[in-house]
N, C-alpha and C. Protein backbone atom coordinates (compact mmCIF):
# COMPACT_ATOMS: atom_id res chain seq x y z
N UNK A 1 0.83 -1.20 0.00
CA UNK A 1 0.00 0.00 0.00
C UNK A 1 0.87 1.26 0.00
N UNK A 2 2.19 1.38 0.85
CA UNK A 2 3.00 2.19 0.81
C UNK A 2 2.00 3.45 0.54
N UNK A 3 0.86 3.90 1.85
CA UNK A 3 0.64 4.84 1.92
C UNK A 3 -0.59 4.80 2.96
N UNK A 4 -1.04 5.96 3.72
CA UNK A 4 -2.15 5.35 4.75
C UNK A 4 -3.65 6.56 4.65
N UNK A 5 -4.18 6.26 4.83
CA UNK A 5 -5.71 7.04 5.36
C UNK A 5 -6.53 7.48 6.68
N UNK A 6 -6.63 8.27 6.57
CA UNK A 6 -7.17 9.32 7.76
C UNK A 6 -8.30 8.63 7.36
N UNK A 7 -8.97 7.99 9.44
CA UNK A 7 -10.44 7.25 9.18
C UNK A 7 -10.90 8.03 10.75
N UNK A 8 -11.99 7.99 10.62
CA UNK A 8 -13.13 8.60 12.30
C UNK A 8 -12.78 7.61 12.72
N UNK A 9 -13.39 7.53 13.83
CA UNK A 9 -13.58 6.70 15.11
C UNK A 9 -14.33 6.22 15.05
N UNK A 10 -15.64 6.32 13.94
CA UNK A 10 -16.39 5.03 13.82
C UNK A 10 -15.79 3.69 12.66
N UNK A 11 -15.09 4.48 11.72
CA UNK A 11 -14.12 3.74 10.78
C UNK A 11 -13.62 2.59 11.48
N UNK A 12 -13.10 3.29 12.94
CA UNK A 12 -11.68 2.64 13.27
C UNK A 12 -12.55 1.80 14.63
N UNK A 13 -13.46 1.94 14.95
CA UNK A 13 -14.14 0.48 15.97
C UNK A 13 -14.91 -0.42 14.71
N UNK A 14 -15.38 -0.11 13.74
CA UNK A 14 -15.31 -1.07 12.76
C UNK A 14 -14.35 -2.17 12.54
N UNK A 15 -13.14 -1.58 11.91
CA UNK A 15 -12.09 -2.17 11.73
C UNK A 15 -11.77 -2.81 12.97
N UNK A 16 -11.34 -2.23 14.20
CA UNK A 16 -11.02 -2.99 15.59
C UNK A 16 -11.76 -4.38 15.51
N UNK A 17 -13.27 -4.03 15.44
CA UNK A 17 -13.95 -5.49 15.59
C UNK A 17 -13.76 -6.28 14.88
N UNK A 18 -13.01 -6.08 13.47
CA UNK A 18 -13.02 -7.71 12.22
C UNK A 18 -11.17 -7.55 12.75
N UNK A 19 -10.78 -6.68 13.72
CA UNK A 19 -9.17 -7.32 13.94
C UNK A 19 -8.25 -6.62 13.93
N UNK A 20 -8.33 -5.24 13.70
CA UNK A 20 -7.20 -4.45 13.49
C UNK A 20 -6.66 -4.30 14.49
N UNK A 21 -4.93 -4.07 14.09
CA UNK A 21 -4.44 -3.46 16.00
C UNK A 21 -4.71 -1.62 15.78
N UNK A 22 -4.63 -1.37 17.24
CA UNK A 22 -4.22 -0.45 17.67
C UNK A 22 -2.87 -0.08 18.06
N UNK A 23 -2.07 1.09 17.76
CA UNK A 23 -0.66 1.30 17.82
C UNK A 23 -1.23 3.32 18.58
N UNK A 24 -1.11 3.21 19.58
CA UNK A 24 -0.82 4.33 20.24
C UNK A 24 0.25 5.66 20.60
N UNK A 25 0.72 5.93 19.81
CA UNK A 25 2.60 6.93 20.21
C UNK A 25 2.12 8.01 20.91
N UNK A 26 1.10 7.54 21.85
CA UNK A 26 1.60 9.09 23.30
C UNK A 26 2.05 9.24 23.83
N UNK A 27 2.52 9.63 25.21
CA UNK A 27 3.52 9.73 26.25
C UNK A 27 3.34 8.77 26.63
N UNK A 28 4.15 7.32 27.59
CA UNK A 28 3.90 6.75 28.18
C UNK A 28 2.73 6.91 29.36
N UNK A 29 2.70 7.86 30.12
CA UNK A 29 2.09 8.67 31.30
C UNK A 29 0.76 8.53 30.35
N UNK A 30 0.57 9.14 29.48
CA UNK A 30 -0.76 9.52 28.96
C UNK A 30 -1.46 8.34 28.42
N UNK A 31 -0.55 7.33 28.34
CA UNK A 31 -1.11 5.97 27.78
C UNK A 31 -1.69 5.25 29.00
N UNK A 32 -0.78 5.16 29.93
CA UNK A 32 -0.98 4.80 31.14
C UNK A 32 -2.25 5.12 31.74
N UNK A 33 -2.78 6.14 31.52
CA UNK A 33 -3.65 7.12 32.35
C UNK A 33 -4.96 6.46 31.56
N UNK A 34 -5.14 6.64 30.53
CA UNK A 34 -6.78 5.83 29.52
C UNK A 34 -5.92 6.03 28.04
N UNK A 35 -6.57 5.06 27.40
CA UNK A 35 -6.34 4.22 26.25
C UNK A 35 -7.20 3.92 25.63
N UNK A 36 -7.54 3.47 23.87
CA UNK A 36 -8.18 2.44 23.50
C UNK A 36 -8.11 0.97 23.79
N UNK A 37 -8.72 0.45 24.51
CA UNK A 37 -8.60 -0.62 25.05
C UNK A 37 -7.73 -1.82 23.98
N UNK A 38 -7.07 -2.63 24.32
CA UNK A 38 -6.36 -2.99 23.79
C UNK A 38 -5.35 -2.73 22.77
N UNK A 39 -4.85 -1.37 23.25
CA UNK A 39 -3.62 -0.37 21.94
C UNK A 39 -2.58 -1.03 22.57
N UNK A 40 -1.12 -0.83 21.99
CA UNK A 40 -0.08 -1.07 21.82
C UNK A 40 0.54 0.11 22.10
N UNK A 41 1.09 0.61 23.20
CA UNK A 41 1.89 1.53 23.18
C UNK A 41 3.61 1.71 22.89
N UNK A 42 3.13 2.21 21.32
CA UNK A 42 4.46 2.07 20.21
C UNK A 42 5.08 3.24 20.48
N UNK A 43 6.37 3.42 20.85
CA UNK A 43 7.29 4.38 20.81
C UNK A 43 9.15 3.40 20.60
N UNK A 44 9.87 4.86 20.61
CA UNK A 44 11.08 5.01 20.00
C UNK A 44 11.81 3.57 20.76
N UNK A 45 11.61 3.42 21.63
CA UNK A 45 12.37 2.30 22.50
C UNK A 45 12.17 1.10 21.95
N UNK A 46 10.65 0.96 21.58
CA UNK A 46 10.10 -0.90 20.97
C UNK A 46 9.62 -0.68 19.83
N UNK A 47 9.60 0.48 18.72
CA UNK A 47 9.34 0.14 17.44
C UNK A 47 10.02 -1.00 16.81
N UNK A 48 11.63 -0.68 16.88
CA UNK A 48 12.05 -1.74 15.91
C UNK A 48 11.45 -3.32 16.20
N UNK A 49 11.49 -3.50 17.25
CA UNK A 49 10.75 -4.53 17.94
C UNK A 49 9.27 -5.49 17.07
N UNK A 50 8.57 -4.15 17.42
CA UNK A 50 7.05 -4.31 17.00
C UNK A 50 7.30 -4.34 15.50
N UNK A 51 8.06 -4.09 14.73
CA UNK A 51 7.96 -4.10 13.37
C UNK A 51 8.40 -5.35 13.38
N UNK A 52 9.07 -6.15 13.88
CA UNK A 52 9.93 -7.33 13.26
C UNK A 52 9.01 -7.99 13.84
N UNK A 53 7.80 -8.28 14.61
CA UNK A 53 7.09 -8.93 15.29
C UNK A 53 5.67 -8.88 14.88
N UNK A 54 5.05 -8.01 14.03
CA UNK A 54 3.97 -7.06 13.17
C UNK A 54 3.91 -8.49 11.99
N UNK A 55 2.63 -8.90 12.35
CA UNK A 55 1.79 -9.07 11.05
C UNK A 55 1.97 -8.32 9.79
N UNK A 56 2.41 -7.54 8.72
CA UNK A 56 2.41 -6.99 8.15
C UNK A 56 1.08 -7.06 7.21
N UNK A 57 0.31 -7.97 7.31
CA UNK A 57 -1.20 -7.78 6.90
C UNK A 57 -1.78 -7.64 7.42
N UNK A 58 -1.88 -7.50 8.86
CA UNK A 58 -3.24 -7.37 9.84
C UNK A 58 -3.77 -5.76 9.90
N UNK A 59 -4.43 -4.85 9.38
CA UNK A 59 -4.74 -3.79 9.46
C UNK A 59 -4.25 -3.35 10.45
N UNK A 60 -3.59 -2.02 10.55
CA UNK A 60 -2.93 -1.03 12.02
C UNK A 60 -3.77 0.00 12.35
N UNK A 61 -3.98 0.58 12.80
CA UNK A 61 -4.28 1.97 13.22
C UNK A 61 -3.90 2.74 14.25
N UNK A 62 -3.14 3.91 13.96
CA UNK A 62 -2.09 4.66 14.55
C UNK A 62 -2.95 5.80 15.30
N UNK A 63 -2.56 5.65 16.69
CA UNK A 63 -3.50 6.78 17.52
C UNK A 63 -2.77 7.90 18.35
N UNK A 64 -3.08 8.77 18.27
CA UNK A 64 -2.45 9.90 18.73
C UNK A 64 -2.82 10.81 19.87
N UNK A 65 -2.50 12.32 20.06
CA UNK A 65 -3.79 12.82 20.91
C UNK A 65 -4.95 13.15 20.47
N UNK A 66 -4.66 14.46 19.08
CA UNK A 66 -5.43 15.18 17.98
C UNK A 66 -5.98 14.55 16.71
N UNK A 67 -4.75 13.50 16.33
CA UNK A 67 -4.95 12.78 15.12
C UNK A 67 -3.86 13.57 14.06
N UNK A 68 -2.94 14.59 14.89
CA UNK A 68 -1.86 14.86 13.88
C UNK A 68 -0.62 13.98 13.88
N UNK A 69 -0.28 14.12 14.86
CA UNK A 69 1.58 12.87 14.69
C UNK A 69 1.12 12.13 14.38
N UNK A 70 -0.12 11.24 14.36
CA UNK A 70 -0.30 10.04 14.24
C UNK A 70 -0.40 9.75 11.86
N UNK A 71 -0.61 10.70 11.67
CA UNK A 71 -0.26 11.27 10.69
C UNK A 71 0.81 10.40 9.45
N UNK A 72 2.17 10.90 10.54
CA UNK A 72 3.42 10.70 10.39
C UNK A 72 3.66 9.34 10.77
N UNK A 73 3.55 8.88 11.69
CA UNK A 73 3.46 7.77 12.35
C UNK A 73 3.15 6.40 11.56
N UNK A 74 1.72 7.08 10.78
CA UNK A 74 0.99 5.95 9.83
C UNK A 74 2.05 5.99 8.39
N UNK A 75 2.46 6.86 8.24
CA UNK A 75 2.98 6.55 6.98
C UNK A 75 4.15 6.50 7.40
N UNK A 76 5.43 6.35 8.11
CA UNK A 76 6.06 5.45 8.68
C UNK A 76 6.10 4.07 8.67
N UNK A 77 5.29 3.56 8.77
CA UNK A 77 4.87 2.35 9.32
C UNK A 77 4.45 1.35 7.71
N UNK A 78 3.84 2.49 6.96
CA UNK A 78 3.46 1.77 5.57
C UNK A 78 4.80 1.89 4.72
N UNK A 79 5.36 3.08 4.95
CA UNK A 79 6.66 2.94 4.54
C UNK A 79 7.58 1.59 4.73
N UNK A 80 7.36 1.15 5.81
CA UNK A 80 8.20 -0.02 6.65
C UNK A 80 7.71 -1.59 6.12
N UNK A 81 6.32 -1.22 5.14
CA UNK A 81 5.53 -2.69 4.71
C UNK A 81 4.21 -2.73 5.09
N UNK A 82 4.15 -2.61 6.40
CA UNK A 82 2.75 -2.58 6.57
C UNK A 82 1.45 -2.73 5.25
N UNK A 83 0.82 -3.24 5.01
CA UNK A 83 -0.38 -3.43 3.78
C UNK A 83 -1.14 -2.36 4.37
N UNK A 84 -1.92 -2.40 5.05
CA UNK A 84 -3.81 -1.58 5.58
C UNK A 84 -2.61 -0.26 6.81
N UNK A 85 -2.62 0.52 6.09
CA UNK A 85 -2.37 1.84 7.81
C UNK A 85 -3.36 3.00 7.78
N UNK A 86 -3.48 2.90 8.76
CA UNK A 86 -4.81 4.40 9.16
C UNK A 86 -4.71 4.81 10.19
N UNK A 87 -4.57 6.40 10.32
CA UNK A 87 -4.44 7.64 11.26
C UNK A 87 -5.88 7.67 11.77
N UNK A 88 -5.93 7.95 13.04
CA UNK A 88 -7.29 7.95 13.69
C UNK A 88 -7.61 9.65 13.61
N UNK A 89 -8.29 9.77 12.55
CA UNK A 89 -8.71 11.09 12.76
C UNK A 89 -9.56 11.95 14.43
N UNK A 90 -8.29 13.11 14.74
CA UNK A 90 -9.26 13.37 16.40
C UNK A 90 -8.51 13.10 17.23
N UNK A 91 -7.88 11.77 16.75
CA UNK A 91 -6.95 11.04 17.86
C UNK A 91 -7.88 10.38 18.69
N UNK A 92 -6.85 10.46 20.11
CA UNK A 92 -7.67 9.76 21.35
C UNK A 92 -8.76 10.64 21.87
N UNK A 93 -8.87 11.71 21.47
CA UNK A 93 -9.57 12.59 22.19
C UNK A 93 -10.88 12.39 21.23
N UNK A 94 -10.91 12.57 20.35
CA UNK A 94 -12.30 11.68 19.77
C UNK A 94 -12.68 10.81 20.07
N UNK A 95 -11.86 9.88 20.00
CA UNK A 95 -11.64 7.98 19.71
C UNK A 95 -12.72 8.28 21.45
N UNK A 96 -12.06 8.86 22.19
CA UNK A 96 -12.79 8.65 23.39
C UNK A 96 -14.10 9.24 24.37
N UNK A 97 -14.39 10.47 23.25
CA UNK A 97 -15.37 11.03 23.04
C UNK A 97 -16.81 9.97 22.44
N UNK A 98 -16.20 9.63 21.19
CA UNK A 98 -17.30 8.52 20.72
C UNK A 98 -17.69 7.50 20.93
N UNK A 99 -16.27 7.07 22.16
CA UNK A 99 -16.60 5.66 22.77
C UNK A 99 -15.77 5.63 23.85
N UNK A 100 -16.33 6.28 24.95
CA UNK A 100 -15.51 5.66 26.31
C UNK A 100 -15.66 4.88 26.85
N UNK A 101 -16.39 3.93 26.22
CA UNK A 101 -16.71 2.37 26.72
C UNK A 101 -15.67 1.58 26.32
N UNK A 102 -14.98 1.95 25.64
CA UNK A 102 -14.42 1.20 24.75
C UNK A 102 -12.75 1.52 25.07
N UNK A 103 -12.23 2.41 25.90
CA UNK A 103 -11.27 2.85 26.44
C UNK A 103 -10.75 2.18 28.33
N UNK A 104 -9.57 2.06 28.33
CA UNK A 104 -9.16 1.38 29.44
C UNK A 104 -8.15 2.18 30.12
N UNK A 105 -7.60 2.01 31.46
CA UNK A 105 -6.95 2.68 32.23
C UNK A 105 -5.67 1.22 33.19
């Protein structure tokens, strides 16, 4: 695909439910604090990690605060192989607006 798409938060609990991961790059602290329930908190320390360990077909979706780094992040990642990447438009602050049921601590 070598390229990714900005999806809502209803896009992206769609996708969650037939399987996609979640990949989170916020502060640790801020991940820590509430989350999309079952995200991956991907940063500089365990990327290389998570890439060599990554499904490279399983749909991703890259979450942020706003839905801007995550941006960068997603096309990173498709850059790297990834097939399916998508920026959570809003970020977490949507993502958890539209569903705080669906968010963990």
């Amino acid at each position: 695909m070598d390229q990714y798409r900005c999806i809502s938060p209803i896009e992206a609990a769609d996708l969650i439910d037939q399987g996609a991961a979640v990949v989170d790059i916020r502060d640790g602290q801020s991940y820590s604090a509430r989350r999309i329930t079952n995200a991956f908190n991907l940063n500089n320390d365990n990327l290389q990690d998570y890439i060599a360990a990554a499904n490279m077909d399983k749909p991703v979706i890259v979450c942020c605060y706003h839905g801007i780094s995550s941006q960068s992040a997603a096309g990173f990642l498709s850059h790297q192989g990834f097939d399916e990447v998508y920026s959570l438009d809003g970020g977490f602050e949507a993502w958890h607006q539209a569903f705080p049921d669906r968010c963990e601590s």
